[in-house]
Structures are given as C-alpha cells and as structure tokens.
Protein backbone atom coordinates (compact mmCIF):
# COMPACT_ATOMS: atom_id res chain seq x y z
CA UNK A 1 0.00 0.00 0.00
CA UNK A 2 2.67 2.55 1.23
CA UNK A 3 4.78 2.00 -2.78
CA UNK A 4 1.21 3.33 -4.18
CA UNK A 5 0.18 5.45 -1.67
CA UNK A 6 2.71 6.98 0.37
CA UNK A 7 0.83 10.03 2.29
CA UNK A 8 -2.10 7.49 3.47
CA UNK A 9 -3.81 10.46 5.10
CA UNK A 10 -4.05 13.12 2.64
CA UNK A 11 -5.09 9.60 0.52
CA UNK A 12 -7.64 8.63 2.89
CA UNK A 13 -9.14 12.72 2.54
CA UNK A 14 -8.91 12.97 -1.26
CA UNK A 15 -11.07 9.34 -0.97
CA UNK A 16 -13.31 10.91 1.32
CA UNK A 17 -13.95 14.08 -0.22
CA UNK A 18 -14.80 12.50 -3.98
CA UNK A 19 -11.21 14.15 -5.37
CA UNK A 20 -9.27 11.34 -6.06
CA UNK A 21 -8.63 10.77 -9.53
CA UNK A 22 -7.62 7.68 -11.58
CA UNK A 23 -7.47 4.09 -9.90
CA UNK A 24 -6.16 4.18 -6.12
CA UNK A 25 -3.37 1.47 -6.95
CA UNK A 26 -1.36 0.64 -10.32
CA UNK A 27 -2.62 -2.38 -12.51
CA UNK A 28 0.65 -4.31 -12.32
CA UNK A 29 1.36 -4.40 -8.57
CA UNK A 30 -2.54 -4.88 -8.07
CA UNK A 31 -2.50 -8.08 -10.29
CA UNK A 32 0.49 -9.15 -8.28
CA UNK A 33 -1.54 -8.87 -5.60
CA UNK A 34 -4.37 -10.92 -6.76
CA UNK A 35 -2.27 -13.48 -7.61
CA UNK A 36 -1.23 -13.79 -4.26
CA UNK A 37 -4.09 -13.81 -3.55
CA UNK A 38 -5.59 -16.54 -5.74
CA UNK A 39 -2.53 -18.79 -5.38
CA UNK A 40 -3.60 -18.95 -1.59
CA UNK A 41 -6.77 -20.57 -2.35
CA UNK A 42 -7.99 -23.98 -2.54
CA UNK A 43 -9.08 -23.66 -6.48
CA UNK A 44 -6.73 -21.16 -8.27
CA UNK A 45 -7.85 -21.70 -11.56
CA UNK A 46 -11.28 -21.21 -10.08
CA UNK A 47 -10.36 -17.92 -8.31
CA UNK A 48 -8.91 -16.48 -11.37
CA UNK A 49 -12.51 -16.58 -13.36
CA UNK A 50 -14.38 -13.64 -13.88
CA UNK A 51 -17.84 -13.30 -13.78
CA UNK A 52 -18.90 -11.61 -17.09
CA UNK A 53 -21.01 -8.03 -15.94
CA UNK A 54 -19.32 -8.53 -12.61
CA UNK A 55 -16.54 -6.19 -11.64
CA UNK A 56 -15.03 -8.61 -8.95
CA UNK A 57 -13.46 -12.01 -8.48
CA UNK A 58 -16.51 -14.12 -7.06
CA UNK A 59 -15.35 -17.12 -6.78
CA UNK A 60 -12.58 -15.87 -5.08
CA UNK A 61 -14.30 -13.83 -2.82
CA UNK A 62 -16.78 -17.17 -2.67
CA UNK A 63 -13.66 -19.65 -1.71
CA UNK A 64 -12.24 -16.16 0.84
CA UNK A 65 -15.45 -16.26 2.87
CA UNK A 66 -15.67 -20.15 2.85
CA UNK A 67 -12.04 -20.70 4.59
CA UNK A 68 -13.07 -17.77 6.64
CA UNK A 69 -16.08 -19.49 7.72
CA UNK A 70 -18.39 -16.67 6.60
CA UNK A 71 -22.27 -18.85 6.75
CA UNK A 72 -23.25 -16.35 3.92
CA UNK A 73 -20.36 -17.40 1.25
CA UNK A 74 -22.97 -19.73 -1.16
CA UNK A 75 -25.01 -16.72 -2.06
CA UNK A 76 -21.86 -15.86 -3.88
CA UNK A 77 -21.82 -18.81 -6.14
CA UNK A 78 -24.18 -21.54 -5.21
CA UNK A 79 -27.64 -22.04 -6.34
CA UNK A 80 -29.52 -20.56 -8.55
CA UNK A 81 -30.13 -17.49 -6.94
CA UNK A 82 -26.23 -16.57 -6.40
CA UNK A 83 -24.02 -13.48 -7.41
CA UNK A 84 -22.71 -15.61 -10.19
CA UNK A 85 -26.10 -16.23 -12.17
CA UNK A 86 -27.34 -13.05 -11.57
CA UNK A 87 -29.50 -12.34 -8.81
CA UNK A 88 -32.53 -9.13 -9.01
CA UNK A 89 -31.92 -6.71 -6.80
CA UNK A 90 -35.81 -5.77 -6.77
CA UNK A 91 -36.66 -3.02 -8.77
CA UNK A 92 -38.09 -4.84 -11.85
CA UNK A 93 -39.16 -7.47 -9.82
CA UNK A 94 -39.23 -9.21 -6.71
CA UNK A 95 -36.20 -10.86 -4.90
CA UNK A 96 -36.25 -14.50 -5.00
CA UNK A 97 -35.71 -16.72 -2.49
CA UNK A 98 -32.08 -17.18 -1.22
CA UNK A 99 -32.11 -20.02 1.27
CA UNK A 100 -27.82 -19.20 0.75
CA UNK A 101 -28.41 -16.38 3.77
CA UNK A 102 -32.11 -16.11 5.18
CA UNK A 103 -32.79 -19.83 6.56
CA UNK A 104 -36.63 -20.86 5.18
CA UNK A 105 -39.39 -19.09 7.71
CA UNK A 106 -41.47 -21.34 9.55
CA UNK A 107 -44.51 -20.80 11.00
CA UNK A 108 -45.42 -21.15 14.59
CA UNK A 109 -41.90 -20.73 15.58
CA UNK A 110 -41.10 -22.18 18.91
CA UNK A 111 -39.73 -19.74 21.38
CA UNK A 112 -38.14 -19.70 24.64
CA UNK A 113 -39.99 -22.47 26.71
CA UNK A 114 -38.30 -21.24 30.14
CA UNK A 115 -40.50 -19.77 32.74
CA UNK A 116 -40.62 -15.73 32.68
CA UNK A 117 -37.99 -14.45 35.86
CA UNK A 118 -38.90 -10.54 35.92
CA UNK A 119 -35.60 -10.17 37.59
CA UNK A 120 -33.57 -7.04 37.34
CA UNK A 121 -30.80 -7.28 39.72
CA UNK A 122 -28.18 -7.90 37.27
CA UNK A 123 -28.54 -5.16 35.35
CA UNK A 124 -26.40 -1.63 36.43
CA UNK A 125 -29.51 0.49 36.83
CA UNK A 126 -32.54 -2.89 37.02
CA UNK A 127 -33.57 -1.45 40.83
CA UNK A 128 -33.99 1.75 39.23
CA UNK A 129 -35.85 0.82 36.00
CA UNK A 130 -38.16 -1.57 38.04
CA UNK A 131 -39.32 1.34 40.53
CA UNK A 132 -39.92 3.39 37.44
CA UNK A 133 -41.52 0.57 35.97
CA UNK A 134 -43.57 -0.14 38.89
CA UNK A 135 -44.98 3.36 39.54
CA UNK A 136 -45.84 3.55 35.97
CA UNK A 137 -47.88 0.27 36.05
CA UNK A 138 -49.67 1.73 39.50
CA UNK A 139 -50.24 5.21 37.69
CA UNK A 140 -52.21 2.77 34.61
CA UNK A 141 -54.17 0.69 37.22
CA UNK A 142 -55.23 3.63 38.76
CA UNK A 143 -56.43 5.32 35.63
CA UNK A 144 -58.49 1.47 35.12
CA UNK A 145 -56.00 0.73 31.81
CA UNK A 146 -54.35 -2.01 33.53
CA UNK A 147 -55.06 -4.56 35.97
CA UNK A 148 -52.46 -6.90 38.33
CA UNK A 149 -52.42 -10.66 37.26
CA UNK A 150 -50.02 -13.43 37.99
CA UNK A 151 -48.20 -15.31 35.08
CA UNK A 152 -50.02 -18.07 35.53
CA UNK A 153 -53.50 -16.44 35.60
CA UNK A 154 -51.83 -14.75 32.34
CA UNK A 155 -51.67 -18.23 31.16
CA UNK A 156 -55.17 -19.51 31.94
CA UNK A 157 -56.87 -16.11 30.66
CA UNK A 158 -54.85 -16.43 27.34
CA UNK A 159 -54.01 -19.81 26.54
CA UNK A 160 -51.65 -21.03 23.34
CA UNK A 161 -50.03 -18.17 21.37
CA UNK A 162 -52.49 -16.08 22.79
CA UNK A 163 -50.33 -14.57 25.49
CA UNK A 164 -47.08 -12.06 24.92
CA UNK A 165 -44.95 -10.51 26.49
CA UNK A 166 -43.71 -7.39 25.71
CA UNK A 167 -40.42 -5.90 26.62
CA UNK A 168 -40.77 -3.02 29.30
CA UNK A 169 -38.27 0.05 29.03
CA UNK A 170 -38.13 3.48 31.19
C-alpha cells in the first residue's frame, strides 16, 4: 500500500472528499496482488474466473469467505439465486428466495420455553428501571388501563399463542 500510496492520510481525505482521480493502486502491482491472492486458495484456476457483468473475483471472494467461515459465502456462487447467475436486486421485480443467507421461515416458531424471571438485579440500573416501571404500572391501574395478574393467571386467561410478552423500558 505505502509503494502506491505513500501520504495514506491526505489519501484517505482525497477518498473521502470524492477528489481522487484515476485508480487508487497501479494495474501491475494490483494483479500481483491478486495473484497472491488466488494462489492462496484452494481452487486457483477457479479464483482467477471472472464473472462476465461482474466487476469482482466471485469465486474468489466465494472460496475467501468459505475458509473464513463466513455462513453467507454460497449466495456468492451456489444455487440458482447466487451473485454468479445473476440475482434481481428488486426493482423490476421481486427478490427471489435465497435459502444461501435467510434460513426458510417457519410458522409457529417455537420460542423460549423457560419460565418468565422478571428479575432485574443484574442489570447496572434494574432497581432503578423496576421502581420506574412499577410506579408507571400503579399510575395505569389507577387510571383502570391495567389490571395486576399473575403469570399463571396470564396463562389460563390467554391460553396457546395467545399470550405475549412485551419488553418493558423506562
């Protein structure tokens, strides 16, 4: 970096600002670099391939994440939604599924089955938030928009998915 760039800060404003002109490196010691890069990989040949329409080296990016253990590297190049095919971006029409990075919705997902603790103590300011929290719940049953009831009676009044729980904050 410092042979193409030796004053990295008035580099970094130039960037910054939209006044750099021209290509931030040189083409010959940026393909050295990529074939560094490429040699390090598992597929070389692979790496080397690029995409036609695509500005960057997917697969090698795709076989990057993958030793990296980045979960979202087969959107890059596997399936037939992937980087690689093509994939709509939404404007003309809708994104398609990509099971590569959002994991297939189900419905009726099972939550938490541990019983509800309203216990505070471990946070820095919990006997603070639960006074607040307790005078403001006082304030509503006064006013008749709230009522005291156990978690248990919460359960028998509102059986199934019926019941939530909503997080309380100050």
């Amino acid at each position: 970096v410092l042979d193409n760039v030796p004053d990295l800060a008035k580099a970094t404003f130039r960037l910054a600002t939209g006044h750099w002109d021209g290509p931030l490196f040189a083409s010959e010691p940026l393909d050295k670099l990529r074939e560094e890069w490429f040699d390090m990989l598992p597929d070389p040949l692979r790496a080397r391939e690029l995409i036609p329409h695509q500005p960057f080296y997917l697969r090698a990016i795709a076989q990057t994440l993958r030793i990296l253990e980045d979960p979202d590297y087969r959107i890059i190049e596997e399936g037939k939604f992937c980087f690689c095919n093509g994939v709509e971006v939404g404007h003309t029409s809708p994104l398609g599924p990509v099971p590569q990075v959002f994991r297939r919705r189900q419905k009726d997902q099972k939550y938490d089955d541990s019983v509800w603790e309203p216990l505070m103590g471990n946070y820095r300011d919990g006997p603070e938030v639960e006074k607040a929290l307790l005078e403001a719940f006082e304030k509503e049953e006064a006013e008749g928009r709230m009522f005291p009831l156990s978690f248990a009676e919460a359960r028998k009044r509102y059986p199934g998915s019926a019941l939530r729980i909503a997080a309380q904050a100050v």
